[in-house]
Protein backbone atom coordinates (compact mmCIF):
# COMPACT_ATOMS: atom_id res chain seq x y z
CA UNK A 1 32.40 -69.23 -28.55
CA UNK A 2 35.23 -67.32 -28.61
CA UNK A 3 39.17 -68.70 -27.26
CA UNK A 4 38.84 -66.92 -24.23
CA UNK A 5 42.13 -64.60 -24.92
CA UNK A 6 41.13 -61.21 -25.83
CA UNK A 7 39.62 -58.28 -24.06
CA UNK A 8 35.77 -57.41 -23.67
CA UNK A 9 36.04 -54.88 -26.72
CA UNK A 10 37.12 -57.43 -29.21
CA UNK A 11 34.60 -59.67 -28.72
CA UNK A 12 31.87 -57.20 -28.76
CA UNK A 13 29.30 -59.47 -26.72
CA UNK A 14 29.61 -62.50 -28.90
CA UNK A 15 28.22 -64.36 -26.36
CA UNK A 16 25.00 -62.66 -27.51
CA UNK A 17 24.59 -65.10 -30.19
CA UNK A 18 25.94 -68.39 -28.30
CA UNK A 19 23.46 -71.35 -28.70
CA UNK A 20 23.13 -73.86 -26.12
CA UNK A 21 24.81 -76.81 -28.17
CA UNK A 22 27.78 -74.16 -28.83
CA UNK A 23 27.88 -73.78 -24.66
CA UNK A 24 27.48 -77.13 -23.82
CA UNK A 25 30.09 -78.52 -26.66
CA UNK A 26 33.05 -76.23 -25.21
CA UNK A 27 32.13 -77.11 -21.25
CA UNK A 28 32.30 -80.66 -21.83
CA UNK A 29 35.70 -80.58 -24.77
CA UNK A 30 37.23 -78.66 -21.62
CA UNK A 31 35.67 -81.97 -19.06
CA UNK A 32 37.15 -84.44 -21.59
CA UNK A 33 40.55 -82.70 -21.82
CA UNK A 34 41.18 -80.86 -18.96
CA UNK A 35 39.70 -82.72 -15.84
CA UNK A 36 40.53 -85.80 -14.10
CA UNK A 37 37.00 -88.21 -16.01
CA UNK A 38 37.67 -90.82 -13.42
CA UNK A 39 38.29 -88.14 -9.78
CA UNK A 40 34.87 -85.87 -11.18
CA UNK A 41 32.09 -87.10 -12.49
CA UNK A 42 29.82 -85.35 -15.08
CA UNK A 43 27.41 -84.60 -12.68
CA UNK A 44 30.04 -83.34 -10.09
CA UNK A 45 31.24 -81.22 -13.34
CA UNK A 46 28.03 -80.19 -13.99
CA UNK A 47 27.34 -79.06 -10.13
CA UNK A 48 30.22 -76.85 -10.34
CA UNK A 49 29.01 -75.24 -13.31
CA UNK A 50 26.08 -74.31 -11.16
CA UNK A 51 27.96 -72.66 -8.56
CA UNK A 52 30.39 -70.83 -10.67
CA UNK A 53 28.08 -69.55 -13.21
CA UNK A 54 25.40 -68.43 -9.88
CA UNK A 55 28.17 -66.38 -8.29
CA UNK A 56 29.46 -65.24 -11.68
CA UNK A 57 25.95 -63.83 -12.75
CA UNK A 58 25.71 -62.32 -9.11
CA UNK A 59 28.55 -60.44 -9.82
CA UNK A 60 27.82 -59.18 -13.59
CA UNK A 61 24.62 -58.13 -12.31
CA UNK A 62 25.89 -55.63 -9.34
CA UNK A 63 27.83 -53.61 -12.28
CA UNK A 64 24.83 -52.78 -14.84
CA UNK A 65 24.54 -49.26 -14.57
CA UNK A 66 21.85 -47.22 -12.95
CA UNK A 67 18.63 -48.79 -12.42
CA UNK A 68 19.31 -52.10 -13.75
CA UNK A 69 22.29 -52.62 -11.29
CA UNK A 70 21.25 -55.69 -8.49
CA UNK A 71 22.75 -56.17 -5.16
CA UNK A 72 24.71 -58.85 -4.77
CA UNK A 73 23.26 -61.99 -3.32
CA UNK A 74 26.91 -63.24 -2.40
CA UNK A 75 29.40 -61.25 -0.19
CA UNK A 76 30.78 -58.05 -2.11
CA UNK A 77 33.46 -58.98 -4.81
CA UNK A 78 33.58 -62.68 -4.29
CA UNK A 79 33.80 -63.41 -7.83
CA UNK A 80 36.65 -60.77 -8.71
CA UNK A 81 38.04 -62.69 -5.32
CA UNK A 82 37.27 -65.73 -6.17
CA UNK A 83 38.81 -65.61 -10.02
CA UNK A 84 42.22 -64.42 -8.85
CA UNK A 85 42.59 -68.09 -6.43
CA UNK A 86 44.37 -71.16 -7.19
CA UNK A 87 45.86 -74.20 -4.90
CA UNK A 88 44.23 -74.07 -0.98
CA UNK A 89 43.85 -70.61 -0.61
CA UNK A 90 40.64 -71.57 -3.79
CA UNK A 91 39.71 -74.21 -2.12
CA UNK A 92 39.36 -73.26 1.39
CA UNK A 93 37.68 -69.93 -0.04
CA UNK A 94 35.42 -71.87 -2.23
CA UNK A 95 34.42 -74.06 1.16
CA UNK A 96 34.13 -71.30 3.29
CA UNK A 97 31.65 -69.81 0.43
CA UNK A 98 29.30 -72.68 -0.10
CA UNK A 99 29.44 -72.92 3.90
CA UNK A 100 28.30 -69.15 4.14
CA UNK A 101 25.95 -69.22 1.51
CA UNK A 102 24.56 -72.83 2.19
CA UNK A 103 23.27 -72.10 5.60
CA UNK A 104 19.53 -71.40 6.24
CA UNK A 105 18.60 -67.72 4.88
CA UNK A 106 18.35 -65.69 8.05
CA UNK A 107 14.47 -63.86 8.38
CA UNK A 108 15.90 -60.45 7.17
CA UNK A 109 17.84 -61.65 4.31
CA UNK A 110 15.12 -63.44 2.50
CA UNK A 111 16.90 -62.65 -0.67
CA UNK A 112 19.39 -64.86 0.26
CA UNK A 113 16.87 -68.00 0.65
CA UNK A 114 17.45 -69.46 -3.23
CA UNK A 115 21.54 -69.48 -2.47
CA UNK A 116 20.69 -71.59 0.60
CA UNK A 117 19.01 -74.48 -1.13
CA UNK A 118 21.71 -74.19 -4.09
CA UNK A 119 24.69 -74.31 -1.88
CA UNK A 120 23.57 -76.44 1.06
CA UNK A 121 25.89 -79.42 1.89
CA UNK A 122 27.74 -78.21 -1.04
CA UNK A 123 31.47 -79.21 -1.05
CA UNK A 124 34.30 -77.92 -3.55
CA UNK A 125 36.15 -81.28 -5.63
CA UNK A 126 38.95 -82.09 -3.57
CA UNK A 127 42.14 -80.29 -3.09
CA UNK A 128 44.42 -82.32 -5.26
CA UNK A 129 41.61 -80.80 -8.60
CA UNK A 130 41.88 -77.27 -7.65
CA UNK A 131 44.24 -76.87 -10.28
CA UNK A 132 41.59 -78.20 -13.13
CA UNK A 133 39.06 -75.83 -11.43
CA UNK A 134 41.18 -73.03 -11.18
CA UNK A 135 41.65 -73.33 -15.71
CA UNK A 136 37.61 -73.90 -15.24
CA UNK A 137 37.05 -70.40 -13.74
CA UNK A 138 39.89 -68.39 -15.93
CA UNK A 139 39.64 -70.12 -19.46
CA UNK A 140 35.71 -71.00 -19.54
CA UNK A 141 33.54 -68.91 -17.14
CA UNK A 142 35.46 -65.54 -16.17
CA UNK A 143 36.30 -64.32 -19.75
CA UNK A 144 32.90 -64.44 -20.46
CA UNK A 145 29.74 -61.95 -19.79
CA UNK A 146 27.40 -64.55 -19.16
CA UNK A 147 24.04 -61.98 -18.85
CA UNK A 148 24.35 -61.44 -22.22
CA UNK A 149 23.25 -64.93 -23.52
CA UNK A 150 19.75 -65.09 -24.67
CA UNK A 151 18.62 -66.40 -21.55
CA UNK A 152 16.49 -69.59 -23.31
CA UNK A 153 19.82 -70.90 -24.74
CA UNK A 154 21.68 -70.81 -21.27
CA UNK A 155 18.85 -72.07 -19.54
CA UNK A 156 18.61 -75.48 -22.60
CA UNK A 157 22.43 -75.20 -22.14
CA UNK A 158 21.98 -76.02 -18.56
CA UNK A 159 18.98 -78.24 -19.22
CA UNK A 160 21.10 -80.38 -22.04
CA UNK A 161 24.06 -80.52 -19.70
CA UNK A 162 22.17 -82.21 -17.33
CA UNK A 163 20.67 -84.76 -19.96
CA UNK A 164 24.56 -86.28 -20.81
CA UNK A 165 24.69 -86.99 -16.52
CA UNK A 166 21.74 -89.59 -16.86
CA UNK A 167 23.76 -92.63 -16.13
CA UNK A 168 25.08 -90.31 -13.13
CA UNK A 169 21.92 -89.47 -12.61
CA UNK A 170 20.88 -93.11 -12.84
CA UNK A 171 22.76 -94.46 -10.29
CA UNK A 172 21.07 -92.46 -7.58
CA UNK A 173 19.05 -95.41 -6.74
CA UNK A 174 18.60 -94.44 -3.22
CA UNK A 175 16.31 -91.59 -4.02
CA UNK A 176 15.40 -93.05 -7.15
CA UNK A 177 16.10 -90.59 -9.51
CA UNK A 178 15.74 -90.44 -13.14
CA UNK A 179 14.96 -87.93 -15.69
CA UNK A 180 11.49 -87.40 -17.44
CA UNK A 181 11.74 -86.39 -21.53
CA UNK A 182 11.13 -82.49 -21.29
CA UNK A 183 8.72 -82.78 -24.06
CA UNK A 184 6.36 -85.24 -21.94
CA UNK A 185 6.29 -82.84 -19.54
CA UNK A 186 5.43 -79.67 -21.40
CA UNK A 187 2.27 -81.98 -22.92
CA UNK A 188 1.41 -82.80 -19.61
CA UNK A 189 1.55 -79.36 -18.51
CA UNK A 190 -0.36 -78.28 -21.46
CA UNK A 191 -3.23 -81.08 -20.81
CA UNK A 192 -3.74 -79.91 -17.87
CA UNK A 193 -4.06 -76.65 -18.89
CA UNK A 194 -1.56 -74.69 -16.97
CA UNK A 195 -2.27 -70.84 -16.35
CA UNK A 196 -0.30 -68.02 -14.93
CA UNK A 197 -2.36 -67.74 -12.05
CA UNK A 198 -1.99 -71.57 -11.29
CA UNK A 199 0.14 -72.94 -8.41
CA UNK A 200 1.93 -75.79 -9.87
CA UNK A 201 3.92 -78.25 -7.71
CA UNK A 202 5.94 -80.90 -7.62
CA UNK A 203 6.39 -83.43 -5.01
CA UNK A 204 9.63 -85.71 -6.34
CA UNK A 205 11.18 -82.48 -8.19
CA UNK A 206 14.43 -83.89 -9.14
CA UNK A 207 16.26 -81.83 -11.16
CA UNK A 208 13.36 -79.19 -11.55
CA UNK A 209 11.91 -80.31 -15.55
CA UNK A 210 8.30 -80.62 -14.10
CA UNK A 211 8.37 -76.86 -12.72
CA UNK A 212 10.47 -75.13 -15.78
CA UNK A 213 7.81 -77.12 -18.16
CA UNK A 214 4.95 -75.65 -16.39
CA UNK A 215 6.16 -72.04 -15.90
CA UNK A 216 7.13 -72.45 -20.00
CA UNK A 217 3.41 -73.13 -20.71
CA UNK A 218 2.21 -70.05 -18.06
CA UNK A 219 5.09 -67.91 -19.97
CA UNK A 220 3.26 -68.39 -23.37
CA UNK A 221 -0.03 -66.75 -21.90
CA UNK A 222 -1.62 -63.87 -21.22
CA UNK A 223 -1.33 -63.10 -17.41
CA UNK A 224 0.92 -62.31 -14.22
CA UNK A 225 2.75 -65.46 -12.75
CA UNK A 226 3.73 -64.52 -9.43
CA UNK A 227 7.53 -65.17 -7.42
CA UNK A 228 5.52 -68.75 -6.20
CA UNK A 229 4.05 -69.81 -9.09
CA UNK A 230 6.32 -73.21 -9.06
CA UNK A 231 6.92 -74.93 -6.10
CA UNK A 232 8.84 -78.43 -5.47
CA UNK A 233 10.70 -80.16 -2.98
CA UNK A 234 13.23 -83.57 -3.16
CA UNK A 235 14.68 -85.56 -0.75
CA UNK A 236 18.03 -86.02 -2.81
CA UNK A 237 20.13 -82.41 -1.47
CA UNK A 238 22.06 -82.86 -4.70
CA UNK A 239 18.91 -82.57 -6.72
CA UNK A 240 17.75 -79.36 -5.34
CA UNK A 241 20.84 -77.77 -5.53
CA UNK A 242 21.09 -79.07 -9.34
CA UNK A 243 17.35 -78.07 -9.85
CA UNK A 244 17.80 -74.68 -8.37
CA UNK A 245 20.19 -73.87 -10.65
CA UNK A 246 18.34 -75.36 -13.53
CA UNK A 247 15.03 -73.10 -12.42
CA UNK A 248 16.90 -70.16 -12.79
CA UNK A 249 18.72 -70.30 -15.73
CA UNK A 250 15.67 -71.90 -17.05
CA UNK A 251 13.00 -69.67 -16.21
CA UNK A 252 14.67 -66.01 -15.76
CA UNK A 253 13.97 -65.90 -12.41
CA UNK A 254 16.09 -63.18 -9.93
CA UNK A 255 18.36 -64.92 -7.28
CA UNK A 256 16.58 -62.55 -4.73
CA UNK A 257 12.95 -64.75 -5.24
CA UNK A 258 12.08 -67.02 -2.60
CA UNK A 259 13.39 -70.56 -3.51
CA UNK A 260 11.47 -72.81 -6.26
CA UNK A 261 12.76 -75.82 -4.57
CA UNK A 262 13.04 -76.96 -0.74
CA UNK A 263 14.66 -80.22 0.56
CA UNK A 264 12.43 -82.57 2.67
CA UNK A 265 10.83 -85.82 1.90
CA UNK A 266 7.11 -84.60 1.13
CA UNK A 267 5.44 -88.26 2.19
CA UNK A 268 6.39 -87.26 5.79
CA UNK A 269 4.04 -84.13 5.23
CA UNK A 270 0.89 -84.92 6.44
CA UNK A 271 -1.61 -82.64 5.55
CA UNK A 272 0.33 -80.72 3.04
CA UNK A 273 1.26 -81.73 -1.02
CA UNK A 274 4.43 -80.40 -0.91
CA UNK A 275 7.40 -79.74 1.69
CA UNK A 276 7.98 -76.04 2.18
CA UNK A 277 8.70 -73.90 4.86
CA UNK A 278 6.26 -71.31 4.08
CA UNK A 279 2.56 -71.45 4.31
CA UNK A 280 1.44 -69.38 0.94
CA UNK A 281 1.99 -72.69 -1.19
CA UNK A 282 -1.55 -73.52 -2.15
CA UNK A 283 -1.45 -75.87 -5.13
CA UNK A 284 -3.94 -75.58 -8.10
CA UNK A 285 -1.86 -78.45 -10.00
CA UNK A 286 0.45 -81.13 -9.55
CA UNK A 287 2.46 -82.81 -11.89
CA UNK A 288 4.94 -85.99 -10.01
CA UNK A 289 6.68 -88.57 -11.69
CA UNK A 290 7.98 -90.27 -8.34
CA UNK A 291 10.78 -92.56 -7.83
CA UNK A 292 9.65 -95.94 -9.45
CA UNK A 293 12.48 -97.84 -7.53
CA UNK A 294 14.18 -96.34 -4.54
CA UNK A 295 16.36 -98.50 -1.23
CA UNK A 296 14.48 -95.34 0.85
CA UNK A 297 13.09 -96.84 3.29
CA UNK A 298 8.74 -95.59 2.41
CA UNK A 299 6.42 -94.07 5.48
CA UNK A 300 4.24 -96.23 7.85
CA UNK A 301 1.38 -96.28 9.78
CA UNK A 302 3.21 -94.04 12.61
CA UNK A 303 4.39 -91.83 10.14
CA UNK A 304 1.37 -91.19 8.10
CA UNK A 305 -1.89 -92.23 9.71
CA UNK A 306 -4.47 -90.57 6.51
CA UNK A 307 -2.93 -93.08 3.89
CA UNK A 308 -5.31 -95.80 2.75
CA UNK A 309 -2.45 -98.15 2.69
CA UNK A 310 1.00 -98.70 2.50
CA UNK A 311 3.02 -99.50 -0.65
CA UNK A 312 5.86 -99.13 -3.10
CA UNK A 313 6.90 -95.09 -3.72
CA UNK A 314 4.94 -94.41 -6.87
CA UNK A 315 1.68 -95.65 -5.36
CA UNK A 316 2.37 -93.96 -2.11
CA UNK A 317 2.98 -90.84 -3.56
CA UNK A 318 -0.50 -90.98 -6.06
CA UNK A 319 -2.18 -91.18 -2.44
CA UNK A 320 -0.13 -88.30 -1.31
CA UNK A 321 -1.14 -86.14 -3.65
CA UNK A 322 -5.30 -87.28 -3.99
CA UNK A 323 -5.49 -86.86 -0.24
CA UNK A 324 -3.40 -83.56 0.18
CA UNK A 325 -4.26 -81.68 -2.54
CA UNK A 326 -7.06 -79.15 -2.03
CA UNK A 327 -10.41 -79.94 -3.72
CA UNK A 328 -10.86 -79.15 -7.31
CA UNK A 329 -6.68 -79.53 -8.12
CA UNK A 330 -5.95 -81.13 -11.03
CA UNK A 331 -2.94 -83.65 -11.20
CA UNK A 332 -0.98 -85.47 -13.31
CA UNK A 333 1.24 -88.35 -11.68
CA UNK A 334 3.52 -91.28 -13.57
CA UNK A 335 3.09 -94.30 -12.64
CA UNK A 336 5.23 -97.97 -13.57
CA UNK A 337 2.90 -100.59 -15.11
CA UNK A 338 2.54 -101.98 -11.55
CA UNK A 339 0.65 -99.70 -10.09
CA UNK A 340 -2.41 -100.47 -12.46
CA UNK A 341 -2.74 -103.88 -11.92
CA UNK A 342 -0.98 -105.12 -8.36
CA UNK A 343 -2.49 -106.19 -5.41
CA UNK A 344 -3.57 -105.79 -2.03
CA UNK A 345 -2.18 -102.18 -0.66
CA UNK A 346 -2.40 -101.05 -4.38
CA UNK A 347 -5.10 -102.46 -5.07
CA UNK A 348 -6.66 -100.52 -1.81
CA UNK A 349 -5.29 -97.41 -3.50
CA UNK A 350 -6.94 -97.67 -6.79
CA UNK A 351 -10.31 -98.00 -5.34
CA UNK A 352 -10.44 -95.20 -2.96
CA UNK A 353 -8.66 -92.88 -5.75
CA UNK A 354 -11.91 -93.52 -8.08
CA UNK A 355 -13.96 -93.00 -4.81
CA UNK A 356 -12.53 -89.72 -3.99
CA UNK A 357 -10.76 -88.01 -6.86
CA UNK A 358 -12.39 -87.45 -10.46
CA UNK A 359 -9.75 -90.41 -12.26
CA UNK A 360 -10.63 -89.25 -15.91
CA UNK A 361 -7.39 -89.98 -18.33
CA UNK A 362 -4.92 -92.59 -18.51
CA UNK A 363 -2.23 -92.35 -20.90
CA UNK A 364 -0.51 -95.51 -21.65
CA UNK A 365 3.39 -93.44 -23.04
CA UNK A 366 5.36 -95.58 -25.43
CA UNK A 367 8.17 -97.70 -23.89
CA UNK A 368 12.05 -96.85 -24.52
CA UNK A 369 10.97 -93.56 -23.24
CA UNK A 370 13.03 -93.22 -20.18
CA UNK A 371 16.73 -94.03 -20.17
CA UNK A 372 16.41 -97.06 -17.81
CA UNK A 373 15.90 -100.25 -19.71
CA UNK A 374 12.56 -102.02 -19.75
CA UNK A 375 10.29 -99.03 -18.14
CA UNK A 376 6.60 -99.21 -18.74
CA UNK A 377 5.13 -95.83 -17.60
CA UNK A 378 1.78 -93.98 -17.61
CA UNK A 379 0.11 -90.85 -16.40
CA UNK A 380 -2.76 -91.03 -14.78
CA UNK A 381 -4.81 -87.36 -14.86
CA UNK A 382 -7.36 -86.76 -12.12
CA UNK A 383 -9.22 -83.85 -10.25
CA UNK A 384 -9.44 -83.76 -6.59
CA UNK A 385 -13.30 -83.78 -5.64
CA UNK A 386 -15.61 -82.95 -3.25
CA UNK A 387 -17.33 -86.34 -1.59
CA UNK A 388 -20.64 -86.65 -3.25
CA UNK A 389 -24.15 -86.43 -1.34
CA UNK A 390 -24.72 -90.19 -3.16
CA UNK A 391 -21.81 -91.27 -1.95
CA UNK A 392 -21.59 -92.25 -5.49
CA UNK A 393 -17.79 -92.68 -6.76
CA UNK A 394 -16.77 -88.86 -7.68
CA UNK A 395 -15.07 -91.02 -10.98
CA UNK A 396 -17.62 -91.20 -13.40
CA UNK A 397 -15.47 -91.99 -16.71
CA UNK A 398 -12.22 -93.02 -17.11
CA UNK A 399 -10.49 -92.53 -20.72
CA UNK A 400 -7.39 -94.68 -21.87
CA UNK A 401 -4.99 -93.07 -24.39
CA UNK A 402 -2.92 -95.99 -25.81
CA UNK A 403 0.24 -93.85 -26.98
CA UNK A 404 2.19 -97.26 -26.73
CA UNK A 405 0.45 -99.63 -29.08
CA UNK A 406 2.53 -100.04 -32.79
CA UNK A 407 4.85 -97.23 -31.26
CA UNK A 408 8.45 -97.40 -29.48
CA UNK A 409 10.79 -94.52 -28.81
CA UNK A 410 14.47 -94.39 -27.33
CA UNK A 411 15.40 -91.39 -25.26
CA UNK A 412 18.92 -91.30 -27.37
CA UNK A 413 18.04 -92.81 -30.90
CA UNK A 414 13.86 -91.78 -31.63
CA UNK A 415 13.62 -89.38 -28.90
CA UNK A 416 10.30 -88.75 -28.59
CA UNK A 417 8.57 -85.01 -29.37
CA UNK A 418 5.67 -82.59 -28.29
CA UNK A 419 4.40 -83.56 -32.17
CA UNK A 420 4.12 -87.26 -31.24
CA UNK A 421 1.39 -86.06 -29.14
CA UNK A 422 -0.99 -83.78 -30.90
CA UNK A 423 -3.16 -86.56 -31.24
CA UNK A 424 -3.23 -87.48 -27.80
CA UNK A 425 -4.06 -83.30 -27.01
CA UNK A 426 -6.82 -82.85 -29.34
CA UNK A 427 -8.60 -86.39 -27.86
CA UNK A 428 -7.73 -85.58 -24.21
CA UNK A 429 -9.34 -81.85 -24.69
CA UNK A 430 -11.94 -81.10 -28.05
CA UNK A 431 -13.69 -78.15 -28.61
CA UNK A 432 -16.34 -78.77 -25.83
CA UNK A 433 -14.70 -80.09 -23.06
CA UNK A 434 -14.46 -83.67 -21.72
CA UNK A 435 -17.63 -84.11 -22.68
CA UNK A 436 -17.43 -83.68 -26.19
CA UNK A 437 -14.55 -86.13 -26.31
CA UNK A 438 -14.95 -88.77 -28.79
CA UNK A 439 -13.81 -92.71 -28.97
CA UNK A 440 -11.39 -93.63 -31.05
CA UNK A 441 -8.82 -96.32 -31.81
CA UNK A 442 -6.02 -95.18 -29.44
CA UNK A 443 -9.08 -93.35 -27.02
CA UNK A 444 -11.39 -95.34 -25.30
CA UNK A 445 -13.85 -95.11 -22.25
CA UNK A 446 -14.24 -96.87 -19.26
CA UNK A 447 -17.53 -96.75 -17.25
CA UNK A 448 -15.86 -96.08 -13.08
CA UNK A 449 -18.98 -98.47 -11.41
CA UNK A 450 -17.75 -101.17 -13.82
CA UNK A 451 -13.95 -100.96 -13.08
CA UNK A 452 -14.68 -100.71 -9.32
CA UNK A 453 -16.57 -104.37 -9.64
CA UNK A 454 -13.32 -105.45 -11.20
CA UNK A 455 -11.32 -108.01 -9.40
CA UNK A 456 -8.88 -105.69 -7.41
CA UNK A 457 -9.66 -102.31 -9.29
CA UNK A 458 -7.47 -103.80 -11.97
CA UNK A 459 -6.98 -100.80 -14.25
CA UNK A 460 -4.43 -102.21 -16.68
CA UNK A 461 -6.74 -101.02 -19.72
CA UNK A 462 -5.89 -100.43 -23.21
CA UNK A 463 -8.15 -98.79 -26.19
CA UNK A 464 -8.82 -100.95 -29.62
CA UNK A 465 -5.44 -101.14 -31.23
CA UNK A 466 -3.93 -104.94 -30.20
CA UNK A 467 -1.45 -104.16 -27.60
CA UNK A 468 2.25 -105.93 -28.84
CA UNK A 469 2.70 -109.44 -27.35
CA UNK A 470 6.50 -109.02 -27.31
CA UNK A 471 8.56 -105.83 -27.22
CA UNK A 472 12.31 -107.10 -28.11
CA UNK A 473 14.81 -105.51 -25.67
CA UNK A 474 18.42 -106.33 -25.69
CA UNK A 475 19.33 -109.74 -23.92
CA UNK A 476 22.05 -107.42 -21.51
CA UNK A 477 19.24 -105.04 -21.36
CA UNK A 478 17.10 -107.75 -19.75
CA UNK A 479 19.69 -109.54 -17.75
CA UNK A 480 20.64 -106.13 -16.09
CA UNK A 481 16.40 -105.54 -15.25
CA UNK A 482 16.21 -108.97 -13.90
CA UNK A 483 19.14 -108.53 -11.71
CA UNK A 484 17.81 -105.46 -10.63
CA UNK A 485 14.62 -106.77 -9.77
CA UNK A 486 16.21 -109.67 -7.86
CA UNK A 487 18.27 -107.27 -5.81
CA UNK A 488 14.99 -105.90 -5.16
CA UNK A 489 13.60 -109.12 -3.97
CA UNK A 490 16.57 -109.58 -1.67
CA UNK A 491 16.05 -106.34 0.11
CA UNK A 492 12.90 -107.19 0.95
CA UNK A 493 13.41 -110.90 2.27
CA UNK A 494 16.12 -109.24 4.35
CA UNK A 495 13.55 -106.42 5.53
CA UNK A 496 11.00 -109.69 6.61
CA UNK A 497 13.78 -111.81 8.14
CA UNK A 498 14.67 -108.49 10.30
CA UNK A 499 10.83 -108.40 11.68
CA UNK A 500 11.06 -111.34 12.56
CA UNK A 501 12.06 -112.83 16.21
């Protein structure tokens, strides 16, 4: 990247050939140096990023000539406006602007429904910083002409950025956020064989990976992908705003498209997968990896009266998704250790999802994966199905995948790849189908009428390769799980003691 001194002419569109570690290395040398570490936080850094590079990529694209020029999604000139501010008269612009554009898109200015999710609620750093953001918009976004990045590199720029805020992100225990390795999700986009005419949703979006994963795999084939082929909705307002942004740089799409992402808490939408305001959202997939831990407090029999029970978020939202989705969608959905083998309300949940969904995969992922400590996850692949005229289970099979056995990845020092799954791709799908799939050591099959006469459902299940006795975490490592898990305890004690006359 260039110094930022110079006219347009001498740099002759050098941004052209920016790559995405080049972007993000400047943006966070400028963080370290120029901002106040301790009054913004990376991920408050990182949000304004968002917002300045939306409204400056609104504004190059109203001056391409001809054809190619856009209107503006933003008021006329705010950027020009908006560059030449400093002290209050930037900050009560920039809070009159996020007001403006964070209100609900009125019905004849659809276009401007995508700047309403990314702005809502949104509030500029505090007065005493406008100085630091002022040097942000002159020195490291203004200079530039942003449109002419390849568009992958800004959108992994964006993506990466995001990555160094996961101890931000971390602490957002409330909603229970945390992010999923982006090459997980493109091979769980890929198993489930994603198309461009699928409708692929997510549930617990975060900060948007599922839904840029999945529109990567459509992008790679043949076919039209329409403005909703990606759909998601969180109950964290940051996250949408974060994942809006991350959608668009991401996946190309115009600011004028209906919104990828809505805000709402989708296990208070009964009857419907996903929280949207629009009807046309009719999934063909669904890929979730819910909150494993979250101080929300979870729906109840008033509030949903089609769940089969009532339990912790991860479990809740697997029966969201088998009971909302529309028959023949396939899903994917991660799920903690826990969810396999506890009992009663889970336990509940297991057995009716092998009674009314086809449960055919399992994949036990390595541990280290995610950047919390001590996180034993799994995705569990089914189809919704039809009831049968038996009433036979509509499981028949269920495979295990044991990608954790003799393995361990960390999502900083063995990061795990797509290649560390090619294995797990060619088992889950052979030439053939699922029916030409074949046992193995890491692939094994589990007969559904069997596992249902299983004390509680338990479907804790492993192939042939010994699972490890011990996996060695750091003793802070487990101290810091254990306290977590007796804060845990606490909340709930309190939450009995409260019921209680």
């Amino acid at each position: 990247m260039t110094d930022g001194h110079g006219g347009a002419a001498d740099r002759v569109r050098q941004e052209a050939s920016w790559t995405a570690e080049e972007i993000t290395s400047r943006l966070w040398k400028f963080y370290r140096e120029r901002t106040s570490t301790r009054a913004v936080t990376r991920l408050a850094f990182v949000e304004h990023i968002a917002y300045l590079l939306f409204l400056k990529l609104d504004h190059e694209r109203t001056q391409r000539g001809g054809r190619l020029s856009a209107k503006p999604v933003a008021p006329a000139d705010t950027w020009p406006r908006l560059a030449g501010l400093s002290g209050d008269d930037l900050h009560s612009t920039l809070r009159d602007l996020m007001d403006e554009l964070g209100r609900p898109a009125p019905q004849d200015a659809p276009e401007r429904e995508t700047a309403s999710v990314l702005f809502r609620d949104a509030q500029p750093w505090n007065i005493e910083r406008m100085a630091e953001l002022s040097s942000l918009i002159v020195e490291e976004i203004s200079p530039y002409h942003w449109s002419s990045v390849h568009r992958p590199e800004l959108g992994r720029a964006f993506d990466l950025l995001l990555l160094d805020c996961r101890d931000d992100i971390d602490t957002k225990i409330h909603t229970g956020q945390t992010l999923t390795p982006r090459p997980i999700l493109a091979v769980v986009a890929k198993a489930l064989d994603v198309r461009p005419g699928d409708m692929v949703i997510d549930p617990a979006c975060g900060t948007g990976s599922t839904l840029i994963a999945a529109q990567q795999v459509m992008a790679s084939q043949e076919g039209e992908m329409g403005p909703t082929s990606i759909a998601g909705s969180d109950l964290d307002a940051q996250m949408c705003r974060l994942a809006t942004m991350n959608i668009l740089l991401g996946t190309g799409r115009p600011f004028r498209e209906p919104a990828p992402v809505r805000q709402g808490d989708s296990l208070l939408a009964q009857g419907v997968p996903v929280r949207r305001s629009d009807s046309t959202v009719v999934p063909t997939v669904a890929i979730c990896n819910p909150p494993f831990k979250s101080t929300s407090t979870p729906p109840n029999s008033d509030l949903r009266t089609d769940f089969w029970a009532f339990s912790d978020f991860p479990a809740n939202f697997l029966q969201h998704m088998a009971i909302t989705l529309p028959i023949g969608a396939r899903a994917a959905v991660f799920l903690p250790d826990g969810v396999l083998f506890g009992a009663n309300s889970v336990a509940t949940i297991r057995r009716r999802l092998l009674q009314n969904c086809d449960v055919h995969t399992l994949l036990r992922l390595p541990t280290g994966l995610f950047h919390r400590k001590g996180v034993k996850a799994n995705v569990l692949f089914f189809t919704k199905a039809a009831p049968k005229p038996s009433g036979e289970p509509a499981t028949d099979t269920l495979w295990v995948y044991d990608a954790r056995s003799d393995t361990h990845h960390t999502d900083t020092g063995n990061p795990v790849t797509e290649a560390d799954f090619n294995d797990f791709l060619a088992a889950y799908s052979p030439e053939g189908g699922f029916a030409a799939r074949a046992e193995s050591d890491r692939f094994r099959p589990y007969i559904a009428a069997e596992l249902l006469d299983r004390a509680g459902t338990n479907l804790d299940l492993y192939a042939h390769i010994k699972p490890d006795l011990v996996e060695f975490e750091a003793p802070r490592d487990i101290a810091l799980r254990i306290a977590d898990d007796l804060g845990e305890a606490q909340r709930h004690f309190k939450a009995v003691a409260d019921a209680l006359e």
